[in-house]
Protein backbone atom coordinates (compact mmCIF):
# COMPACT_ATOMS: atom_id res chain seq x y z
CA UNK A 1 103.84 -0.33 184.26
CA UNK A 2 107.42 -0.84 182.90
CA UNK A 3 107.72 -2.40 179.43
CA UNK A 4 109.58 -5.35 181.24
CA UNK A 5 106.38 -6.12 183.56
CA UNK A 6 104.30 -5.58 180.39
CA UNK A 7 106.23 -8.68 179.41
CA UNK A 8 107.22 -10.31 182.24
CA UNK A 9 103.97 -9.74 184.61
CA UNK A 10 105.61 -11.86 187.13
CA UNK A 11 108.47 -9.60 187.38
CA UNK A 12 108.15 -6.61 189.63
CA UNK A 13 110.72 -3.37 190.83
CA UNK A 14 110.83 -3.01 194.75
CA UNK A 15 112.88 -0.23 196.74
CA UNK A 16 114.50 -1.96 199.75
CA UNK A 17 117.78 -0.83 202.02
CA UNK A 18 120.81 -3.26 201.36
CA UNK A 19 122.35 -3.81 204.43
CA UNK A 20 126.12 -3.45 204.06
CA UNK A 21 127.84 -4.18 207.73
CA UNK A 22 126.14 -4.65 211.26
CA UNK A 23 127.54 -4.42 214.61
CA UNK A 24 126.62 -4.08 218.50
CA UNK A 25 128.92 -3.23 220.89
CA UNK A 26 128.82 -2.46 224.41
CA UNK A 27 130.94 0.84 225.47
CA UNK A 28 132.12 2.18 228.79
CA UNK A 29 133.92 5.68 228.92
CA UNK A 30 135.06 7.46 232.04
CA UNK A 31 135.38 11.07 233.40
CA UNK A 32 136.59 13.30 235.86
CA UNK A 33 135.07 16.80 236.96
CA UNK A 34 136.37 18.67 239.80
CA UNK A 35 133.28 20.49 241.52
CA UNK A 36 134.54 24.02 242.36
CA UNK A 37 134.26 25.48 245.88
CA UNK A 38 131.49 28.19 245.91
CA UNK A 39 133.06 32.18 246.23
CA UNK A 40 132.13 34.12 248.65
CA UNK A 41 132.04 37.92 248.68
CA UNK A 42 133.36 40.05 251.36
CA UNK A 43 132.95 43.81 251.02
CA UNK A 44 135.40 46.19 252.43
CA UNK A 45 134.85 49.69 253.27
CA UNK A 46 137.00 53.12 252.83
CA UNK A 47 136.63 56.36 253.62
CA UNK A 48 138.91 59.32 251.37
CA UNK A 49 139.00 62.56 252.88
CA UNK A 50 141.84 65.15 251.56
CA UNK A 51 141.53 69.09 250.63
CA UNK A 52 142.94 70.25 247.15
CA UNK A 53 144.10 73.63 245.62
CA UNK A 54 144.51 74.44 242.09
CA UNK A 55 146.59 77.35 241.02
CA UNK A 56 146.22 77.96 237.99
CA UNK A 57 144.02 76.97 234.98
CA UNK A 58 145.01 74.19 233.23
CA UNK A 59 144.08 72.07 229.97
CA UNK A 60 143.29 68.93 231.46
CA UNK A 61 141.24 68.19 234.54
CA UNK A 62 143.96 67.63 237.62
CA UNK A 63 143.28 64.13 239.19
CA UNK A 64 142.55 64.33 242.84
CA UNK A 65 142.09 60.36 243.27
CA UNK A 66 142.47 57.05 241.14
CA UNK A 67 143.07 53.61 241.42
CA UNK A 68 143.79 50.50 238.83
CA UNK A 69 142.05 47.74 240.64
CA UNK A 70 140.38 45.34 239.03
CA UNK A 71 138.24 44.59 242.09
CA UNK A 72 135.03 45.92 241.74
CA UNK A 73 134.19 49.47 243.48
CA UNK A 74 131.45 51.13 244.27
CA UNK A 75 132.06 54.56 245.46
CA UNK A 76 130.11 58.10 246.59
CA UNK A 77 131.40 60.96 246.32
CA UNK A 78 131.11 64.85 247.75
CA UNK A 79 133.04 67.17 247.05
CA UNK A 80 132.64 71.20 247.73
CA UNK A 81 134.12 74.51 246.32
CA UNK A 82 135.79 76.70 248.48
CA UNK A 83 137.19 78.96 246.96
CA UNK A 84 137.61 82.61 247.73
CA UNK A 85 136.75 83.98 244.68
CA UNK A 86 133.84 83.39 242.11
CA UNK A 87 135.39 80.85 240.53
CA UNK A 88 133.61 77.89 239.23
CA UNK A 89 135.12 74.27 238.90
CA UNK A 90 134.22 71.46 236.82
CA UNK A 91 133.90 67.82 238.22
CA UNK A 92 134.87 64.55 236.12
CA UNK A 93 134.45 60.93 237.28
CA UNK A 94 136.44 58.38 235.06
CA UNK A 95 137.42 60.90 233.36
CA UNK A 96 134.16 62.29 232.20
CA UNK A 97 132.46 65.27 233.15
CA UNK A 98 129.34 64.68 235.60
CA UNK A 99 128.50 68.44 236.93
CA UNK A 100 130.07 71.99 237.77
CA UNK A 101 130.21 73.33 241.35
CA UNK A 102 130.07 77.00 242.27
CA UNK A 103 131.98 78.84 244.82
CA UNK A 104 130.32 78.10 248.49
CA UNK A 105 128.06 74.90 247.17
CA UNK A 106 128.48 70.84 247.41
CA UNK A 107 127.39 68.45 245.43
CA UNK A 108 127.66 64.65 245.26
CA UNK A 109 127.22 60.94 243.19
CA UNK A 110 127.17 57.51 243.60
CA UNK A 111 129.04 55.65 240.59
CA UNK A 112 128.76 51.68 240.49
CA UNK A 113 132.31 51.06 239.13
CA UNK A 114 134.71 54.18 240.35
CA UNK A 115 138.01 54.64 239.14
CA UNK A 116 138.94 58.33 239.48
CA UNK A 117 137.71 61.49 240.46
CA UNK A 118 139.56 64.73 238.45
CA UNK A 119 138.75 68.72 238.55
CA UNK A 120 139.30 72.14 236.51
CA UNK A 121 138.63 75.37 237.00
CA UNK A 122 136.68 77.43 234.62
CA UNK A 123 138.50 80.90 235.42
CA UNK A 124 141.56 82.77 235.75
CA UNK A 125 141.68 82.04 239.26
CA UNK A 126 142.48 79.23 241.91
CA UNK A 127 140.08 76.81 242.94
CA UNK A 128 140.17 74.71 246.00
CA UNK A 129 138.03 72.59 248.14
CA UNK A 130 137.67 69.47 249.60
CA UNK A 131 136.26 65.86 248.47
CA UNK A 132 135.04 63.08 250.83
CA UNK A 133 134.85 59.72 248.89
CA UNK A 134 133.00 56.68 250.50
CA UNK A 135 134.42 53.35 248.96
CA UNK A 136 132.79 49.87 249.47
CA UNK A 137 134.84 46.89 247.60
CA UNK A 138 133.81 42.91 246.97
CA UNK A 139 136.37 41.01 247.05
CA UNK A 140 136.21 37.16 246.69
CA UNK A 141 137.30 34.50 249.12
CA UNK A 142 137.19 30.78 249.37
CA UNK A 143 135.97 29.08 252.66
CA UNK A 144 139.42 27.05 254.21
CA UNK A 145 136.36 23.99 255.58
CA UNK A 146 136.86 21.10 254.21
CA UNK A 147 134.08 19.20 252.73
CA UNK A 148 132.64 15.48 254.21
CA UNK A 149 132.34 13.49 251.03
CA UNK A 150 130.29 10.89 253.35
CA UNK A 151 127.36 13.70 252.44
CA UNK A 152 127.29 12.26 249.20
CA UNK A 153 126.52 8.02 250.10
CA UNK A 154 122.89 8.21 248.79
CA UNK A 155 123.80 10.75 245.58
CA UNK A 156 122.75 9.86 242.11
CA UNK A 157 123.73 10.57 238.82
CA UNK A 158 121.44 11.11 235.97
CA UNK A 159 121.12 12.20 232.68
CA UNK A 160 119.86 15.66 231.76
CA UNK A 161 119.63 17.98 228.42
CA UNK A 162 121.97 21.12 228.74
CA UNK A 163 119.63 22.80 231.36
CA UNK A 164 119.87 20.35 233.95
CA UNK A 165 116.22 19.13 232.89
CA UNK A 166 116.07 15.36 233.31
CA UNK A 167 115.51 13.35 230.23
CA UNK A 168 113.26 10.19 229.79
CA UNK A 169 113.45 9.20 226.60
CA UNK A 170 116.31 6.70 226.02
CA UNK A 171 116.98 7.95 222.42
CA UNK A 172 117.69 11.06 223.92
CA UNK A 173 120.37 10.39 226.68
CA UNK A 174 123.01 9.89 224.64
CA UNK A 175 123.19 11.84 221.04
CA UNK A 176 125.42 9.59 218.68
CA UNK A 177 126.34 11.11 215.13
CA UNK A 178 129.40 10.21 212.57
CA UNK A 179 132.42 13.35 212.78
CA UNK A 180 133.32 12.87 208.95
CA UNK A 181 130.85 13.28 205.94
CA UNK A 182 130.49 10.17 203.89
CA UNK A 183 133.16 11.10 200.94
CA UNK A 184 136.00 11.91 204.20
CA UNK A 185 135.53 8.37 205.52
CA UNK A 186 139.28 7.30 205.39
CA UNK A 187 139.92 3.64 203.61
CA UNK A 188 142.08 1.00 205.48
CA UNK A 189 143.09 -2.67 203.30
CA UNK A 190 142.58 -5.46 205.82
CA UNK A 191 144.04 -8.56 205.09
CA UNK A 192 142.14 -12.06 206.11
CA UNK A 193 143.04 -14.77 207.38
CA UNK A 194 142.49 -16.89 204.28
CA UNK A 195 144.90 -14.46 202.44
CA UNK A 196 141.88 -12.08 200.60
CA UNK A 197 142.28 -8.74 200.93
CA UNK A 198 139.21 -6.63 201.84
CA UNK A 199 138.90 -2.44 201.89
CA UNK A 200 137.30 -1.01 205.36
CA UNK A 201 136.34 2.05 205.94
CA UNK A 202 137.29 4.12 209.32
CA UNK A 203 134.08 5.20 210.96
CA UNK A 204 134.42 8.23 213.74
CA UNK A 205 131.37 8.43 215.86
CA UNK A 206 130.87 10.91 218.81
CA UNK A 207 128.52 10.48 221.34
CA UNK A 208 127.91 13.36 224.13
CA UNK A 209 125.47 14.37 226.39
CA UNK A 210 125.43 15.80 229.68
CA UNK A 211 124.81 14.26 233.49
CA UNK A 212 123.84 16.22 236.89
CA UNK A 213 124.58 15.13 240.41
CA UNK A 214 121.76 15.18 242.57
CA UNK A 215 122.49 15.00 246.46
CA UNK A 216 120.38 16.25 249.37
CA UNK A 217 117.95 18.25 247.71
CA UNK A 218 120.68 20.16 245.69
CA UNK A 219 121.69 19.49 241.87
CA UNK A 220 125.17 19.93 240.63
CA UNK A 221 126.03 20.13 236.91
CA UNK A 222 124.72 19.31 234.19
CA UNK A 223 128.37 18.45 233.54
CA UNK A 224 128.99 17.87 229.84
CA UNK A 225 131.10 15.01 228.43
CA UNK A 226 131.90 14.05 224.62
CA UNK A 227 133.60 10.97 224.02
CA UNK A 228 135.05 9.51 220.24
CA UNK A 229 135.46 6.16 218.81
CA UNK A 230 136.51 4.74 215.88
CA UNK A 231 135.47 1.46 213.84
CA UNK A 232 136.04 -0.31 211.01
CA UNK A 233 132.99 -1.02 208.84
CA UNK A 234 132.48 -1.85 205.30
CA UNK A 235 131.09 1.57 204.36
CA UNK A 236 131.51 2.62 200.41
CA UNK A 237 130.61 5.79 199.65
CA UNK A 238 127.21 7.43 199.64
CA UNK A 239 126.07 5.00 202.40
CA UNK A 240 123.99 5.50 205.46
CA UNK A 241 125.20 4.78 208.90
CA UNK A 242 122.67 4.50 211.62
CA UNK A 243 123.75 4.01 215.21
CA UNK A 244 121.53 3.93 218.34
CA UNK A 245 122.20 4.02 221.38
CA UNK A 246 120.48 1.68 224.25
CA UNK A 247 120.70 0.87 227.96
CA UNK A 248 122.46 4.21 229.10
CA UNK A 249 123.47 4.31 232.64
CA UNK A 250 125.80 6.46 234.38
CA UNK A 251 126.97 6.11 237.76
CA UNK A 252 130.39 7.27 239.99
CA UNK A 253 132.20 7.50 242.82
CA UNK A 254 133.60 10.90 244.56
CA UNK A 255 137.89 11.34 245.66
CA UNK A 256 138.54 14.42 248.26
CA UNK A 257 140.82 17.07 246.95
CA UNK A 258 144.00 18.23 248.29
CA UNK A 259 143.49 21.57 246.18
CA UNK A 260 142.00 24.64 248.08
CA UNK A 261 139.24 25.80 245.76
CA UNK A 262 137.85 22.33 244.99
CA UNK A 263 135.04 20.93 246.67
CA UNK A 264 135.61 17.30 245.62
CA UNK A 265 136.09 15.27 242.71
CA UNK A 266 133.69 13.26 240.61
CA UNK A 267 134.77 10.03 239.05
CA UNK A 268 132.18 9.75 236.76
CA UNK A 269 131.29 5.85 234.14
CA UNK A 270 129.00 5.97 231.13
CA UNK A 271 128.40 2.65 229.76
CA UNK A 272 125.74 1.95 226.52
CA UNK A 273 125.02 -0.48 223.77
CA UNK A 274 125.34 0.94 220.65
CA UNK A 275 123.89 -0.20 217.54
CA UNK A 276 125.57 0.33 214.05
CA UNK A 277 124.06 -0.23 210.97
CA UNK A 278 125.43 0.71 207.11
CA UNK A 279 122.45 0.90 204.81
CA UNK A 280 122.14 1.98 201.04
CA UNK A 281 118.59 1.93 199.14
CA UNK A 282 118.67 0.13 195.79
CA UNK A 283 116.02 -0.87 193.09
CA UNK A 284 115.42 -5.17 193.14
CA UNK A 285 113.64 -7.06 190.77
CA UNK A 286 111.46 -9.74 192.59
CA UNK A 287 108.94 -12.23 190.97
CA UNK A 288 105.50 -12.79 191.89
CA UNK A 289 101.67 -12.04 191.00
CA UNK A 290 99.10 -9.53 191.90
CA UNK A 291 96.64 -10.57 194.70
CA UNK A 292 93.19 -8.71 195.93
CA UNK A 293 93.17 -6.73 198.26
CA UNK A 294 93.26 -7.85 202.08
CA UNK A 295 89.81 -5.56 202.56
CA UNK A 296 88.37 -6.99 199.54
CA UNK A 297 89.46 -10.72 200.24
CA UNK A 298 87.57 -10.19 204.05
CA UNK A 299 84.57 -9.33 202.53
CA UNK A 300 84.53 -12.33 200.62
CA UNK A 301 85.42 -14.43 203.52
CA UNK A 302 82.92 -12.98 205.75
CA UNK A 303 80.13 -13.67 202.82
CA UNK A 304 80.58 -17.03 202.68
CA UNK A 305 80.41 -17.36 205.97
CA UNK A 306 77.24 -16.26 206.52
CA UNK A 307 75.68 -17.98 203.70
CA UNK A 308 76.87 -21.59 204.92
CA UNK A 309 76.14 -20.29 208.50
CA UNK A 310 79.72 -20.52 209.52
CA UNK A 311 81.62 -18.21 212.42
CA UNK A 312 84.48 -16.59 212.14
CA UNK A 313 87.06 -17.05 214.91
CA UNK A 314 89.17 -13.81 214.04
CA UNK A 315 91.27 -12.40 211.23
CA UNK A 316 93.57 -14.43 209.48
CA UNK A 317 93.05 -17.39 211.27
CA UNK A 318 91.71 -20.63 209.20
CA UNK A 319 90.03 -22.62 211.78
CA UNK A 320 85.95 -22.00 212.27
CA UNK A 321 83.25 -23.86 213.59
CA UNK A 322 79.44 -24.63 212.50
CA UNK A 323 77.08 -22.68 214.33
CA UNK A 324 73.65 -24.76 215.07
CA UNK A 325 70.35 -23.31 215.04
């Protein structure tokens, strides 16, 4: 007990949250996602069949085949020494060495991503032979049909966490959170009407969350949106602000595209009430007196009842009746 309640019993020290500004608001904020066509692959096939001679040693490996695509390439190769002599030649595939070949044998390799096929010989004498190489490219394409947006009359939106997982909780549909720490809030004078001037505080919030598109058994998204907003709230320094967001909904309409890759075009509205609230704790000095118990006070109560005979019609409430014999 502080020396002031040792004095002033009456007087005692409370922790409550000061409530600094309120506001609700109701928010609408709008989006647009094109939904990409889906690639196709098309693989094309290529068969590489030349002869080669080397001459004379040399330093480097001499390249019998390359190419700088970036499309991917699969390719298998065979290649075979014939040679006249007992020469034997080494074989490198992008430019690394993957096996030697003696004079009369074959040997050959599959490599996922081919670029270029290179040889040396080992001796003083020429090498030659001949190399078969079996090439199979993908190569992306976008389908020229264009889509019915009609598909989409009985699609619905709804919100989703970044997995596409559908959320129920309403807390958790829209995330809500102030940009700036407390001590960056920037300070704006406002002027009233009654000629007072009053210092506001600029509040950033951002709210984002994502939404999928759910159509004929198929989902599409989740598509992710972030939105920002800006109020001005009596907020001093070191102060809380709490805002929640209720009654989330988010619903659309769908625009064809004139572009070739794009399926269609979701116009996409996200409207909420949000809740703000600026809240500091502080220490208040209130007056009153100590009372029992509530446990303690029930006993009583329920002790006198039963010794005048009286029953009780429920807790807290004062009316009772007398109960005969």
């Amino acid at each position: 007990m502080s020396t002031i309640q040792a004095d002033h019993p009456e007087s005692h020290c409370i922790r409550v949250a000061k409530v600094f500004d309120w506001m609700t608001r109701s928010s609408t904020i709008q989006f647009e996602w094109p939904v990409f066509k889906k690639k196709k692959q098309k693989i094309q096939h290529e068969k590489i069949c030349r002869h080669f001679r080397i001459a004379n040693p040399a330093e480097y490996p001499a390249i019998l085949w390359e190419h700088h695509s970036s499309v991917p390439t699969t390719g298998t190769i065979w290649i075979c020494n014939n040679s006249q002599y007992g020469e034997e030649m080494s074989v490198f595939v992008n430019h690394e060495f993957v096996f030697s070949v003696l004079r009369g044998q074959s040997r050959s390799i599959t490599v996922a991503k081919l670029h270029s096929l290179a040889v040396t010989n080992e001796g003083k004498h020429e090498v030659k032979g001949t190399f078969h190489i079996a090439v199979h490219r993908k190569r992306s394409f976008v389908s020229e049909e264009q889509f019915d947006i009609s598909v989409l009359e009985n699609a619905r939106f709804f919100f989703s966490d970044e997995k596409g997982y559908p959320l129920s909780s309403e807390q958790e549909k829209i995330t809500c959170r102030e940009k700036r720490d407390s001590s960056e809030r920037k300070r704006r004078s406002i002027v009233l009407p009654n000629g007072e001037t009053i210092l506001l505080q600029e509040i950033q919030f951002v709210q984002e969350g994502y939404v999928c598109l759910e159509f004929e058994d198929c989902i599409i998204g989740p598509f992710a949106f972030l939105h920002e907003e800006t109020y001005l709230l009596y907020a001093p320094t070191h102060t809380i602000v709490n805002a929640a967001i209720q009654n989330a909904h988010c619903y659309g309409e769908f625009l064809q595209s004139n572009e070739k890759e794009v399926c269609f075009i979701v116009n996409l509205m996200i409207s909420f009430d949000m809740t703000i609230e600026v809240l500091k704790d502080e220490n208040r000095s209130i007056n009153g007196t100590f009372v029992m118990p509530r446990r303690k006070f029930l006993k009583i109560v329920f002790q006198l009842f039963r010794k005048n005979r009286l029953t009780y019609n429920g807790i807290g409430r004062i009316p009772f009746t007398m109960r005969r014999k």
